[in-house]
N, C-alpha and C. Protein backbone atom coordinates (compact mmCIF):
# COMPACT_ATOMS: atom_id res chain seq x y z
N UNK A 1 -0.95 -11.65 -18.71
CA UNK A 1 -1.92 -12.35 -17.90
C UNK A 1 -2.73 -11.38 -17.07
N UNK A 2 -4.20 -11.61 -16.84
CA UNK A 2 -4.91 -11.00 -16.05
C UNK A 2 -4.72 -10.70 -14.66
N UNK A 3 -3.92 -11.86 -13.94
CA UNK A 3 -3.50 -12.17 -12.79
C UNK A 3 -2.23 -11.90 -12.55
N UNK A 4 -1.36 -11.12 -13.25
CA UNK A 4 -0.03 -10.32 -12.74
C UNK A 4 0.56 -9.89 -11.98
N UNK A 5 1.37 -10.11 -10.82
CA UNK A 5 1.39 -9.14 -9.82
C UNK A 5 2.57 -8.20 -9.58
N UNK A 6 3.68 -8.88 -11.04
CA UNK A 6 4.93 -8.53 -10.66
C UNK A 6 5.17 -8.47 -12.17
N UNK A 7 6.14 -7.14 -12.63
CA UNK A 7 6.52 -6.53 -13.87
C UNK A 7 7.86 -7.09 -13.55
N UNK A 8 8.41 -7.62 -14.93
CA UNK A 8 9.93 -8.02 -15.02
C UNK A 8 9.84 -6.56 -16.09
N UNK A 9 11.43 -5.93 -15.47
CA UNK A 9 11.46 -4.82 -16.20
C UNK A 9 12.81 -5.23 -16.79
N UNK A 10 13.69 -6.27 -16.56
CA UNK A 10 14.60 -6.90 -17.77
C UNK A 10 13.71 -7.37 -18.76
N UNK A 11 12.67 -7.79 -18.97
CA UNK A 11 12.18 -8.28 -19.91
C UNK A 11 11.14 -7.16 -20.97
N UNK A 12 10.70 -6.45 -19.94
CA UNK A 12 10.08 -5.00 -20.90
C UNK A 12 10.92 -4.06 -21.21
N UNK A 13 12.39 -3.94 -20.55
CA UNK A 13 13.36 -3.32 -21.59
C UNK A 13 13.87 -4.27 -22.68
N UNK A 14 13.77 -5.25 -22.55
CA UNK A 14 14.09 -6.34 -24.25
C UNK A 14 13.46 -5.83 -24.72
N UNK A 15 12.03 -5.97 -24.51
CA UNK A 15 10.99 -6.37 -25.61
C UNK A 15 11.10 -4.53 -26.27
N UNK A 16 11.33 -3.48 -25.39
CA UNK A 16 11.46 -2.05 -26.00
C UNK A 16 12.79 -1.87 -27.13
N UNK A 17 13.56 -2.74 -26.37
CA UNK A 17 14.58 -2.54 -27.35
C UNK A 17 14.46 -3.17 -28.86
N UNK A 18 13.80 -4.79 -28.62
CA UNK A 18 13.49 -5.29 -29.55
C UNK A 18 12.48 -4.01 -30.94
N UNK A 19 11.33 -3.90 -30.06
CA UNK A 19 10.58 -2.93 -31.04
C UNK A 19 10.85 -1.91 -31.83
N UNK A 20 12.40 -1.11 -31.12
CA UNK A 20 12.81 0.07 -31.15
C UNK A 20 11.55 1.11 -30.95
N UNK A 21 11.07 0.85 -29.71
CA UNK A 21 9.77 2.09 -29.64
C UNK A 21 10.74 2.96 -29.20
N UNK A 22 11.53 3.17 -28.40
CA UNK A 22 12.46 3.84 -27.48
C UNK A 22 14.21 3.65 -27.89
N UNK A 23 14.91 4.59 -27.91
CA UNK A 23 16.15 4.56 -27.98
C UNK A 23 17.03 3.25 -26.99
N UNK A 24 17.65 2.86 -27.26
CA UNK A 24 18.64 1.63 -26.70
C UNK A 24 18.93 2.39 -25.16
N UNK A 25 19.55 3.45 -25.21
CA UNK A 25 20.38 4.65 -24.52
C UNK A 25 19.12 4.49 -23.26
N UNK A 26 18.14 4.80 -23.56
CA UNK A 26 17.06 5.38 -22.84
C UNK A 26 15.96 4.01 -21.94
N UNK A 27 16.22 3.08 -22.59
CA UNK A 27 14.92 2.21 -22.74
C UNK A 27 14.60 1.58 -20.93
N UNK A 28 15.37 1.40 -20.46
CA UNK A 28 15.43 1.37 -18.95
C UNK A 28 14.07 2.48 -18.64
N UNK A 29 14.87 3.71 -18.85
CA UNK A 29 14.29 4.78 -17.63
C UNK A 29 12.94 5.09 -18.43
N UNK A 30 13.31 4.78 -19.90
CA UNK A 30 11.53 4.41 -20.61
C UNK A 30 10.80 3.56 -20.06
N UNK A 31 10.94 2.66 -19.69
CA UNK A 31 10.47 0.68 -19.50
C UNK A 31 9.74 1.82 -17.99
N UNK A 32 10.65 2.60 -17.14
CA UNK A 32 10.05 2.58 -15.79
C UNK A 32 8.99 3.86 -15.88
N UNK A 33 9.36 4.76 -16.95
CA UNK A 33 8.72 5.79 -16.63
C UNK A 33 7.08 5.42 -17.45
N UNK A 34 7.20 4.50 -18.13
CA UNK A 34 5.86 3.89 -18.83
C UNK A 34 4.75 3.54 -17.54
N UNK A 35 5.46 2.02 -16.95
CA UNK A 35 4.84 1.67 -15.78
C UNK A 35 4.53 2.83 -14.82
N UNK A 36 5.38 3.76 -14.31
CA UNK A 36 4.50 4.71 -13.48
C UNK A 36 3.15 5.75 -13.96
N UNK A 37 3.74 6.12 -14.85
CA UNK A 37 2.61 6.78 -15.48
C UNK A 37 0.94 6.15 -16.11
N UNK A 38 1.21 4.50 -16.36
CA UNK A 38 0.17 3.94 -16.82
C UNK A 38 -0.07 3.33 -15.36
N UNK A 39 0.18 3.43 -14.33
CA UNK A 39 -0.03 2.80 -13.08
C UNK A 39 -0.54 4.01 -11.97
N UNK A 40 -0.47 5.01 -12.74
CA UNK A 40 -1.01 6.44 -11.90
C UNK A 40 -0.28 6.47 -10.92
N UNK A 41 0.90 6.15 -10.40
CA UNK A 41 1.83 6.49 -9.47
C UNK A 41 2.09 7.68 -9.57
N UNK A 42 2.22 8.12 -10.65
CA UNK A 42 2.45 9.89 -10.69
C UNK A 42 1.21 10.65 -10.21
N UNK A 43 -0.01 10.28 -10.65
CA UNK A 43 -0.88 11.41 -10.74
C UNK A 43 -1.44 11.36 -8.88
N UNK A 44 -0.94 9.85 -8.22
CA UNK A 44 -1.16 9.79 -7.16
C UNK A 44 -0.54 10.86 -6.12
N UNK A 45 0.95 10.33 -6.48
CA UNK A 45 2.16 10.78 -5.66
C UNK A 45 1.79 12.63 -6.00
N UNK A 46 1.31 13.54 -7.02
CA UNK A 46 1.47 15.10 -7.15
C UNK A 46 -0.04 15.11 -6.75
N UNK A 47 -1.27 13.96 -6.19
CA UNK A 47 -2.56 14.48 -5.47
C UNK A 47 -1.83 14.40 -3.93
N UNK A 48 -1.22 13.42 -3.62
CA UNK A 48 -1.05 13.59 -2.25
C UNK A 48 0.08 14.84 -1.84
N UNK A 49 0.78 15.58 -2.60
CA UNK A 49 1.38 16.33 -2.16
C UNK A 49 0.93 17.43 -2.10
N UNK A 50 0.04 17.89 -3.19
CA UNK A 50 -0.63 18.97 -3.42
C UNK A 50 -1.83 18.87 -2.07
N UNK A 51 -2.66 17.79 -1.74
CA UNK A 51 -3.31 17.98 -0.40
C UNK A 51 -2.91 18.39 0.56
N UNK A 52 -1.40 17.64 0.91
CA UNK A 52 -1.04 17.94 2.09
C UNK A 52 -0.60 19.76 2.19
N UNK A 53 0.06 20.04 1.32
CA UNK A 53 0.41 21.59 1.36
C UNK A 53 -1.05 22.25 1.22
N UNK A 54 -1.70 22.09 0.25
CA UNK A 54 -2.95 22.96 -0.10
C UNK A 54 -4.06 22.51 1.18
N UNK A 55 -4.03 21.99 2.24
CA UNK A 55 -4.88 21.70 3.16
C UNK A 55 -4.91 22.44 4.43
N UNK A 56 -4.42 23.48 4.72
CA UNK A 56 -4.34 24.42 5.65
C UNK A 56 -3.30 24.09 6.14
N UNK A 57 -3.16 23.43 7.64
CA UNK A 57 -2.23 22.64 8.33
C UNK A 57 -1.15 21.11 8.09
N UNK A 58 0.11 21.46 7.61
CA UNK A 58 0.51 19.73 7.80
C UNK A 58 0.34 19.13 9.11
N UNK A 59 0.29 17.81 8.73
CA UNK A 59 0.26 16.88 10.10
C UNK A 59 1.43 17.17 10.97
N UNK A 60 1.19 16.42 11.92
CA UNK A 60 2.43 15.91 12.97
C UNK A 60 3.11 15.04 12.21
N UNK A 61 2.32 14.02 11.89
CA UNK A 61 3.29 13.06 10.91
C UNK A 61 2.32 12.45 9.89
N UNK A 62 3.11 12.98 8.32
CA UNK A 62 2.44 12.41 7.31
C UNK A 62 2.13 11.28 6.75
N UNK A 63 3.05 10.81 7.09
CA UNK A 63 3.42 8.90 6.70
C UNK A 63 2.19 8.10 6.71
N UNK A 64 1.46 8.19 8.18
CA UNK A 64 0.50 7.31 7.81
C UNK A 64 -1.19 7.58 6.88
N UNK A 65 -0.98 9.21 6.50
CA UNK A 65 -2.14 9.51 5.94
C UNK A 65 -1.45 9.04 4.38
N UNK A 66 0.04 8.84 4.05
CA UNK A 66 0.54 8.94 2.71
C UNK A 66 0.40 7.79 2.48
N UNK A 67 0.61 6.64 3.33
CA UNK A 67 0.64 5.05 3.14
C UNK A 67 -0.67 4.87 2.72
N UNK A 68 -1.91 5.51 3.98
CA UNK A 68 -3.71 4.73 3.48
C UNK A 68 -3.66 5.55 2.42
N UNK A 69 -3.72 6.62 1.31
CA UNK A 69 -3.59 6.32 0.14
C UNK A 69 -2.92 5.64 -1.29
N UNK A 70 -1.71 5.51 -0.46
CA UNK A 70 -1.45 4.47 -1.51
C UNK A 70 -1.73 2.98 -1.68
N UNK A 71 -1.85 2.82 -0.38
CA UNK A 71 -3.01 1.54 -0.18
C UNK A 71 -4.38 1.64 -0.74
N UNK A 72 -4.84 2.51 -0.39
CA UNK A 72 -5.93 2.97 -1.27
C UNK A 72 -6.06 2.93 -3.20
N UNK A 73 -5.31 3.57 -3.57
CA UNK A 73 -4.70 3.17 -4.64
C UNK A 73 -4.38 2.10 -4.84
N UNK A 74 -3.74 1.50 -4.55
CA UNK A 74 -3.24 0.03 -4.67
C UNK A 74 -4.59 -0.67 -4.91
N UNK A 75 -5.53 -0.72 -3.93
CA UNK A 75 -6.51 -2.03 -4.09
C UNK A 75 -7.19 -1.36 -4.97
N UNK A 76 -7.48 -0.12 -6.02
CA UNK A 76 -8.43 0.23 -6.69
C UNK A 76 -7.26 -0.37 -7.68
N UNK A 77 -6.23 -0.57 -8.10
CA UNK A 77 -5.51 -0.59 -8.85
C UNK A 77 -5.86 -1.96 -9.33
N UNK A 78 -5.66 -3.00 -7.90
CA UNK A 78 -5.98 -4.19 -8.47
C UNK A 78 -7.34 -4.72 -8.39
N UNK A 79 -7.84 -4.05 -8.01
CA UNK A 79 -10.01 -4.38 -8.36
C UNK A 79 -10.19 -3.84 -9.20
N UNK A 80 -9.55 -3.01 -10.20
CA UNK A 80 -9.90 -2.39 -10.85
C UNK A 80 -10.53 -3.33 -12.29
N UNK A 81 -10.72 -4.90 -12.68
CA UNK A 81 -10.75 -5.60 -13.62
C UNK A 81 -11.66 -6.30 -12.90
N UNK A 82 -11.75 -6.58 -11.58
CA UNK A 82 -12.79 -7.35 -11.13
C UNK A 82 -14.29 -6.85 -11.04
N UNK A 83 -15.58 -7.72 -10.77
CA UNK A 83 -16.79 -7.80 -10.61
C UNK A 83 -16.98 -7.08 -9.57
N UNK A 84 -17.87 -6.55 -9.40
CA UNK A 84 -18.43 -6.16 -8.22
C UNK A 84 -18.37 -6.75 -6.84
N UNK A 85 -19.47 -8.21 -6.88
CA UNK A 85 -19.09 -9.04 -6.25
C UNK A 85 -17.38 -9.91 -5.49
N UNK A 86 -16.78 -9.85 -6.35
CA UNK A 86 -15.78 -10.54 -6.30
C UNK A 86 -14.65 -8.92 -5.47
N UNK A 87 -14.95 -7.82 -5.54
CA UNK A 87 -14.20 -6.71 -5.09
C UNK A 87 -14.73 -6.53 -3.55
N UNK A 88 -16.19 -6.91 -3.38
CA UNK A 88 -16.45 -6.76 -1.74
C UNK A 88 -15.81 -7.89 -1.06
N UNK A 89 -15.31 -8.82 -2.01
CA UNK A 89 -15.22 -10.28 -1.22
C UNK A 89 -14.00 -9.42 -1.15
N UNK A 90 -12.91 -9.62 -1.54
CA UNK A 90 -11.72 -9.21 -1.54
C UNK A 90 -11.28 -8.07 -0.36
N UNK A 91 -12.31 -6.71 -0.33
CA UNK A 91 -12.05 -5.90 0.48
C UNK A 91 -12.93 -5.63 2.27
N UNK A 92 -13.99 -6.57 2.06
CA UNK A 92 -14.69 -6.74 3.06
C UNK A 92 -14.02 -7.06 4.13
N UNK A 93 -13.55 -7.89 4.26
CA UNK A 93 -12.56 -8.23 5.39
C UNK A 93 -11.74 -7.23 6.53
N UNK A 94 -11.34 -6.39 5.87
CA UNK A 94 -10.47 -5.37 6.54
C UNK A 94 -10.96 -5.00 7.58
N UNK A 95 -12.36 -4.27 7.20
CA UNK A 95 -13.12 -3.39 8.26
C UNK A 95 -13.61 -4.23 9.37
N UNK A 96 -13.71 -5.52 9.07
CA UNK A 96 -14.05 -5.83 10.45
C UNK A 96 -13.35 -6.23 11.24
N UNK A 97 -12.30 -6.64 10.83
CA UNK A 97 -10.99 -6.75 11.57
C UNK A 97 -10.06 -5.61 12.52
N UNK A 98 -10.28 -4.56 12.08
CA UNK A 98 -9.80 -3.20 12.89
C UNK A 98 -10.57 -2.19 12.56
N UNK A 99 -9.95 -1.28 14.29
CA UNK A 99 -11.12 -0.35 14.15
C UNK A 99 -10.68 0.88 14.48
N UNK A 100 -11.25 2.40 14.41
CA UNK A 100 -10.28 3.71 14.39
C UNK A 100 -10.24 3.90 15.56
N UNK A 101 -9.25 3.93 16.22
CA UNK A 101 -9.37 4.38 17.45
C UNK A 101 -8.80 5.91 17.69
N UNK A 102 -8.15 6.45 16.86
CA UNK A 102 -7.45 7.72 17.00
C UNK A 102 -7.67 8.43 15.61
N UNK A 103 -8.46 9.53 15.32
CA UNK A 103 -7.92 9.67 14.01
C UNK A 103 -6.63 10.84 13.45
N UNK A 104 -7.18 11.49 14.60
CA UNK A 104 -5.63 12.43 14.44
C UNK A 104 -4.38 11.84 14.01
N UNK A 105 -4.01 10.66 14.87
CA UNK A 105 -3.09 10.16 14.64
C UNK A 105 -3.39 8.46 13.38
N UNK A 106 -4.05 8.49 12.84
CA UNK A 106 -4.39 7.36 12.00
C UNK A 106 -4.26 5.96 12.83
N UNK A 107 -4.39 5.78 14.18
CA UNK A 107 -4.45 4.55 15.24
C UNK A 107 -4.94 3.65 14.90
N UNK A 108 -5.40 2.52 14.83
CA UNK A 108 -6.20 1.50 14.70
C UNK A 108 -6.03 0.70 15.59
N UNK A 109 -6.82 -0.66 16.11
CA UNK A 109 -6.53 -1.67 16.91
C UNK A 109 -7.30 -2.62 16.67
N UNK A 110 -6.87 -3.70 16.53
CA UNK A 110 -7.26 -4.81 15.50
C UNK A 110 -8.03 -5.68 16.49
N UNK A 111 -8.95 -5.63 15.85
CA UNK A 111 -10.65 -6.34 16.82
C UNK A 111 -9.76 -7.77 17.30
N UNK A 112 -10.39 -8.11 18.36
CA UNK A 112 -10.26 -9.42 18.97
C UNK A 112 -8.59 -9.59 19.85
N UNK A 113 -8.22 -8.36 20.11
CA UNK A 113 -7.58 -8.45 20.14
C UNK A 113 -6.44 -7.10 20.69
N UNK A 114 -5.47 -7.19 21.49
CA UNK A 114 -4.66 -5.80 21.96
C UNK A 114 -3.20 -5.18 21.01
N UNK A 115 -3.48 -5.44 19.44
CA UNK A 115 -2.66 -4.88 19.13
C UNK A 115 -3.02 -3.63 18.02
N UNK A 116 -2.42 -2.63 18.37
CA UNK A 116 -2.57 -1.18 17.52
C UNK A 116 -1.31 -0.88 17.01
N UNK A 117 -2.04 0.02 16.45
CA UNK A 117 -1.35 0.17 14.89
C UNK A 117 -1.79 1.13 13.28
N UNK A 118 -1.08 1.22 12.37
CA UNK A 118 -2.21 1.83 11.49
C UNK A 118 -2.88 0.93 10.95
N UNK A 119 -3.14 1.25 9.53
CA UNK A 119 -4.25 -0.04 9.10
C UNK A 119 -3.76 -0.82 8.40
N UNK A 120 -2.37 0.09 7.51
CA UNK A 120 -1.76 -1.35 6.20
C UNK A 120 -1.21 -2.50 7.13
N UNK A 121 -0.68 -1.58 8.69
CA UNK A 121 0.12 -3.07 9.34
C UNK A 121 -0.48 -3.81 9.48
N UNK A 122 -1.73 -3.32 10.82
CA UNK A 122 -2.45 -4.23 10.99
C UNK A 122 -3.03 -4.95 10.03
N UNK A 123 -3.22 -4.89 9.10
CA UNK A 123 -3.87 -5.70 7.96
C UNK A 123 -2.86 -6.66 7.30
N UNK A 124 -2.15 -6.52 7.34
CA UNK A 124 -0.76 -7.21 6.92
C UNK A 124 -0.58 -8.03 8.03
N UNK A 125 -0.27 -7.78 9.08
CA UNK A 125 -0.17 -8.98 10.44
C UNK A 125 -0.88 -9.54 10.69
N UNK A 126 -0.26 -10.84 11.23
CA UNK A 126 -1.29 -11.79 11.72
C UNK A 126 -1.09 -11.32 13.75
N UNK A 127 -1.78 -10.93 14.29
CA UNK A 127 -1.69 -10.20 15.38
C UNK A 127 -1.79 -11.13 16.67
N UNK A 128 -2.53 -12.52 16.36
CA UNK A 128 -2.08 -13.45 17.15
C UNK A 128 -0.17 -14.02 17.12
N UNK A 129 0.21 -13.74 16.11
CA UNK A 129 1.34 -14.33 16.22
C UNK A 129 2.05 -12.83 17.37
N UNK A 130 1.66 -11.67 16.68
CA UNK A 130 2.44 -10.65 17.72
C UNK A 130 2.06 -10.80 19.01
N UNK A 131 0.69 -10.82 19.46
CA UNK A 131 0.79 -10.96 20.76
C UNK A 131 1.37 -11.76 21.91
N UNK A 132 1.50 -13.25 20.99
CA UNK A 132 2.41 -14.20 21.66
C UNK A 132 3.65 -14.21 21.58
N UNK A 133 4.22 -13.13 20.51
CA UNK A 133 5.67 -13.18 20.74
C UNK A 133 5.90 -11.79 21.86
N UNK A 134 4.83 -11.07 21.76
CA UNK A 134 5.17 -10.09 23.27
C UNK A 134 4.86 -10.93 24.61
N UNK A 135 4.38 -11.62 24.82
CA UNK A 135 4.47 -12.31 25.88
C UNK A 135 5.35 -13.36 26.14
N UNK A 136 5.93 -13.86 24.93
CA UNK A 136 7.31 -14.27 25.41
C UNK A 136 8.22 -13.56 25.60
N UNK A 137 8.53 -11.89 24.89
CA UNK A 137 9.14 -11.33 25.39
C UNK A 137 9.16 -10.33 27.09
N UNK A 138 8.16 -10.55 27.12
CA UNK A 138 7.59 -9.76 28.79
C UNK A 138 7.94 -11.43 29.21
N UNK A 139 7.85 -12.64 29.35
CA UNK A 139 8.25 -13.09 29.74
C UNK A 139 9.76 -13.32 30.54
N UNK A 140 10.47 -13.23 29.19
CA UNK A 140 11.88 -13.22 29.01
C UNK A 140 12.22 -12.20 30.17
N UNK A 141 11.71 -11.26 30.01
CA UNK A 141 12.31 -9.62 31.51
C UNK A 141 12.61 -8.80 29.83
N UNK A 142 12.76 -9.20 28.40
CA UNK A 142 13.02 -8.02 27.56
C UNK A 142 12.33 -6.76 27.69
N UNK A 143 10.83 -6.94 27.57
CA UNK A 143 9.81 -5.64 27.63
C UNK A 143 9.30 -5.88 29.13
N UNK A 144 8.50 -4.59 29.60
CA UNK A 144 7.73 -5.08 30.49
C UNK A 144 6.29 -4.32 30.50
């Protein structure tokens, strides 16, 4: 299906075993090493390592420059079949929702609003729900 979002890899080691493309012995660590390689997880994972060493200085902390590319990756991964149109709809959203506030440290802080963060979180949270559960907790005496 065009609309896929999730690989059953019990079922693409059947179907390998069925074919005999791959040894019985093997067909697992075949089934996974297929998906990474046709999913550019590899060629991703040896660009981001090779930047970070080949770039003069490592960070303070890599994590969040390693996450916005694989996020990065990720949504080219799955726009990658869609229209033009239909890929701004999809990715438009983000940017106006948060904004850089730090870049050294990859900061963000999500418009309309007092919560920061990097960008996959914030983009992933719904930040009204966080703010009201910090104010029940500053309520409570937990945070202050």
């Amino acid at each position: 299906r065009a609309d896929t979002k999730v690989v059953s890899i019990a079922s693409a080691v059947r179907a390998a075993k069925k074919s005999r493309s791959v040894p019985a012995e093997i067909a697992r660590e075949a089934t996974l090493l297929a998906y990474v390689t046709e999913t550019r997880v590899d060629a991703v994972l040896k660009s981001i390592v090779l930047g970070m060493f080949t770039n003069g200085r490592l960070p303070p902390n890599p994590f969040p420059a390693i996450v916005d590319r694989f996020r990065a990756e990720a949504c080219r991964h799955e726009t990658w079949r869609r229209s033009d149109p239909a890929t701004v709809k999809v990715l438009g959203g983000v940017g106006n929702r948060i904004k850089l506030v730090d870049p050294r440290r990859h900061l963000f802080k999500a418009n309309k609003s007092n919560v920061f963060g990097i960008a996959p979180a914030l983009s992933a949270c719904d930040c009204r729900v966080v703010e009201q559960t910090m104010r029940l907790l500053e309520g409570a005496g937990v945070v202050a």
